[in-house]
Protein backbone atom coordinates (compact mmCIF):
# COMPACT_ATOMS: atom_id res chain seq x y z
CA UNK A 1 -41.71 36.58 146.33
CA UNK A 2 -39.17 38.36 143.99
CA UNK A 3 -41.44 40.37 142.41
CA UNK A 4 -42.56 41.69 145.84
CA UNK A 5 -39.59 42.07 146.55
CA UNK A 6 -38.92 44.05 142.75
CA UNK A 7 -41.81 46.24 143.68
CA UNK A 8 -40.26 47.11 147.22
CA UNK A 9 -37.77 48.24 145.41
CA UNK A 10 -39.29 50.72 142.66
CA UNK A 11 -41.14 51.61 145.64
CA UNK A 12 -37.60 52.80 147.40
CA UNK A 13 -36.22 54.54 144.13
CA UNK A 14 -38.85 57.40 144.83
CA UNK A 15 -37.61 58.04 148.22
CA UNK A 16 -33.75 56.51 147.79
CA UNK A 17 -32.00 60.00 149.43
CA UNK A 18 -33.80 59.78 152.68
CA UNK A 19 -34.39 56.03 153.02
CA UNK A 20 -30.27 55.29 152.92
CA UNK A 21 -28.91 52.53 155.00
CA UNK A 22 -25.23 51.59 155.56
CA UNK A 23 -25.01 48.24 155.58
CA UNK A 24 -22.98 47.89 159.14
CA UNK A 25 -21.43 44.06 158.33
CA UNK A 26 -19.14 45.76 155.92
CA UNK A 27 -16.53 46.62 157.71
CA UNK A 28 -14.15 47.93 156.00
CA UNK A 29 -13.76 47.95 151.31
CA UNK A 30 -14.30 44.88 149.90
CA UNK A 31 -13.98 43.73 145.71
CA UNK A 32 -13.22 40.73 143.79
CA UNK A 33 -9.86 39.53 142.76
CA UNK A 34 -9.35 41.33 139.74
CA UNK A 35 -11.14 44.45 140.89
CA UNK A 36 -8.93 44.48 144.00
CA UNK A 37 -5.61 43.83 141.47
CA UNK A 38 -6.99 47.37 139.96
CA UNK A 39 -6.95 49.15 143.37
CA UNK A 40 -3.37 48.13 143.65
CA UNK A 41 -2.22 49.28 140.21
CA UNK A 42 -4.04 52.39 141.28
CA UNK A 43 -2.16 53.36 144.06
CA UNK A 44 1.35 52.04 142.38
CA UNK A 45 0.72 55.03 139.93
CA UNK A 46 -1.56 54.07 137.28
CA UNK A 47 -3.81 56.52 135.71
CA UNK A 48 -7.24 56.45 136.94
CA UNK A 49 -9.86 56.48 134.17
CA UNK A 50 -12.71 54.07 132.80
CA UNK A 51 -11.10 51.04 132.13
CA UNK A 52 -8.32 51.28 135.08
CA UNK A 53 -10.63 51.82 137.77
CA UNK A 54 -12.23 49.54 140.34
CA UNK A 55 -15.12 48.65 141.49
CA UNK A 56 -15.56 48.87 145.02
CA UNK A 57 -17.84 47.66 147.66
CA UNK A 58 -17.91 49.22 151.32
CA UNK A 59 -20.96 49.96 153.62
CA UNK A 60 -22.23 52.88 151.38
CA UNK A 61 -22.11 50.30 148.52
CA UNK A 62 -21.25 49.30 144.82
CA UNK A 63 -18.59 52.44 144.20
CA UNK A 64 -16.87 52.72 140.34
CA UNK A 65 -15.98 54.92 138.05
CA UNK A 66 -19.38 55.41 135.79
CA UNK A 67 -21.49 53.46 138.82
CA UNK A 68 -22.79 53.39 141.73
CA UNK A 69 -25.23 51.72 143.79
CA UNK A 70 -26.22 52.80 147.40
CA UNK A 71 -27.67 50.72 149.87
CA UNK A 72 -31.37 52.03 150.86
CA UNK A 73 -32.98 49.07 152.83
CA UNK A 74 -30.88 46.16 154.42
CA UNK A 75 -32.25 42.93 155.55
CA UNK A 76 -30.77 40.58 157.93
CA UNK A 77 -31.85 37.16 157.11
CA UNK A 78 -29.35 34.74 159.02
CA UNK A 79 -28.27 36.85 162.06
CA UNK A 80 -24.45 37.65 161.17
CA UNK A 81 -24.74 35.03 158.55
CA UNK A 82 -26.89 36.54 155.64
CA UNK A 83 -28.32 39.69 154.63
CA UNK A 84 -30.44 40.83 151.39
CA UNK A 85 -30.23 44.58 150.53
CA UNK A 86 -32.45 47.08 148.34
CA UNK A 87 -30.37 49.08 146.70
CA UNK A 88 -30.74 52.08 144.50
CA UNK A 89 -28.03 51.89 141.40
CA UNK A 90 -27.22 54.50 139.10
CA UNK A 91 -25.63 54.25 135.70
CA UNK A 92 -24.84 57.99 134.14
CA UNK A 93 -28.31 59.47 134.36
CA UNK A 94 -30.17 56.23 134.74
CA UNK A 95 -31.57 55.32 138.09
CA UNK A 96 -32.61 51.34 138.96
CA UNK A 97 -33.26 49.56 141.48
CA UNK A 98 -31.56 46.33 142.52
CA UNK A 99 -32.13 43.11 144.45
CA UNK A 100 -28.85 41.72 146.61
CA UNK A 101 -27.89 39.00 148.81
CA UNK A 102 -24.65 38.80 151.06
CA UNK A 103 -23.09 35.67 152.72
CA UNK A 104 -20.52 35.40 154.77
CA UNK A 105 -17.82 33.28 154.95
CA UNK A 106 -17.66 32.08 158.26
CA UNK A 107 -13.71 31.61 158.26
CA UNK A 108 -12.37 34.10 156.21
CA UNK A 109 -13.39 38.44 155.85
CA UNK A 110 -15.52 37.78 152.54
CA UNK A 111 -18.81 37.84 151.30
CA UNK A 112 -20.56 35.79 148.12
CA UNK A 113 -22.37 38.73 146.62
CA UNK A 114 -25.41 38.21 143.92
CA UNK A 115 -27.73 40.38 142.14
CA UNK A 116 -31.37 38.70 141.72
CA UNK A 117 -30.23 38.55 137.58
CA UNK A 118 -26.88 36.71 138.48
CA UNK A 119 -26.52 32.84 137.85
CA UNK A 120 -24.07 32.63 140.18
CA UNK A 121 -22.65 34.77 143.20
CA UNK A 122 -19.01 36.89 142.94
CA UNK A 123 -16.60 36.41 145.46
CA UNK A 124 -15.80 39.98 147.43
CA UNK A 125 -12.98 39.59 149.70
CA UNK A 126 -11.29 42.64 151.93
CA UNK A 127 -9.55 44.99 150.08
CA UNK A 128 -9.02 47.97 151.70
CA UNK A 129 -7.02 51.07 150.43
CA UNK A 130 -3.07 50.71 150.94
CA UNK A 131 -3.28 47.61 152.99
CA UNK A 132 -1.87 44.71 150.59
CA UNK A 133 -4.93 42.49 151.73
């Protein structure tokens, strides 16, 4: 199944422009802990550059300073539960594709986030610009 699901998704790079999704259960800019405590040094003034800026994840997708992945196919597995996503990630130059799955958390606004190469998911909770949250 994964490398189906790997080939779906080489299959996507070629046509990643035209095939973007937003993934519509984002609602609103979400990142983990410390990439959240980033955004907020950020905005109190810090100088944005390589190793001061976040990494950010909103219905587009993966946002950073060097990075970026865009969502190009989205899946709903568990209706308003779970989703997996194709996405299309670039590095620089460099162009991959990427695997993801999203839970929610049924009582709070966050998501367990994993890439199919992760051991273990990373905890996204709302973060959104000049909000404290």
């Amino acid at each position: 199944m994964r490398k189906v699901l790997i080939a779906l998704a080489l299959a996507a790079s070629t046509t990643a422009v035209a095939a973007q999704e937003r993934a519509t259960f984002l609602a609103g800019q979400y990142a983990t802990a410390d990439q959240c405590e980033k955004l907020r040094k950020i905005e109190a003034g810090t100088p944005k550059n390589v190793s001061t800026a976040p990494e950010l994840l909103d219905a587009d997708g993966f946002h950073g300073w060097e990075s970026d992945c865009r969502f190009t196919k989205v899946f709903e597995h568990e209706p308003g539960r779970s989703w997996a996503a194709l996405m299309i990630c670039s590095d620089g130059m460099t162009a991959t594709p990427g695997l993801y799955a999203f839970m929610k958390d049924a009582a709070e606004d966050r998501f367990e986030v994993s890439h199919s190469d992760d051991k273990e998911p990373a905890t996204y909770t709302r973060c959104d610009a000049k909000k404290g949250n």
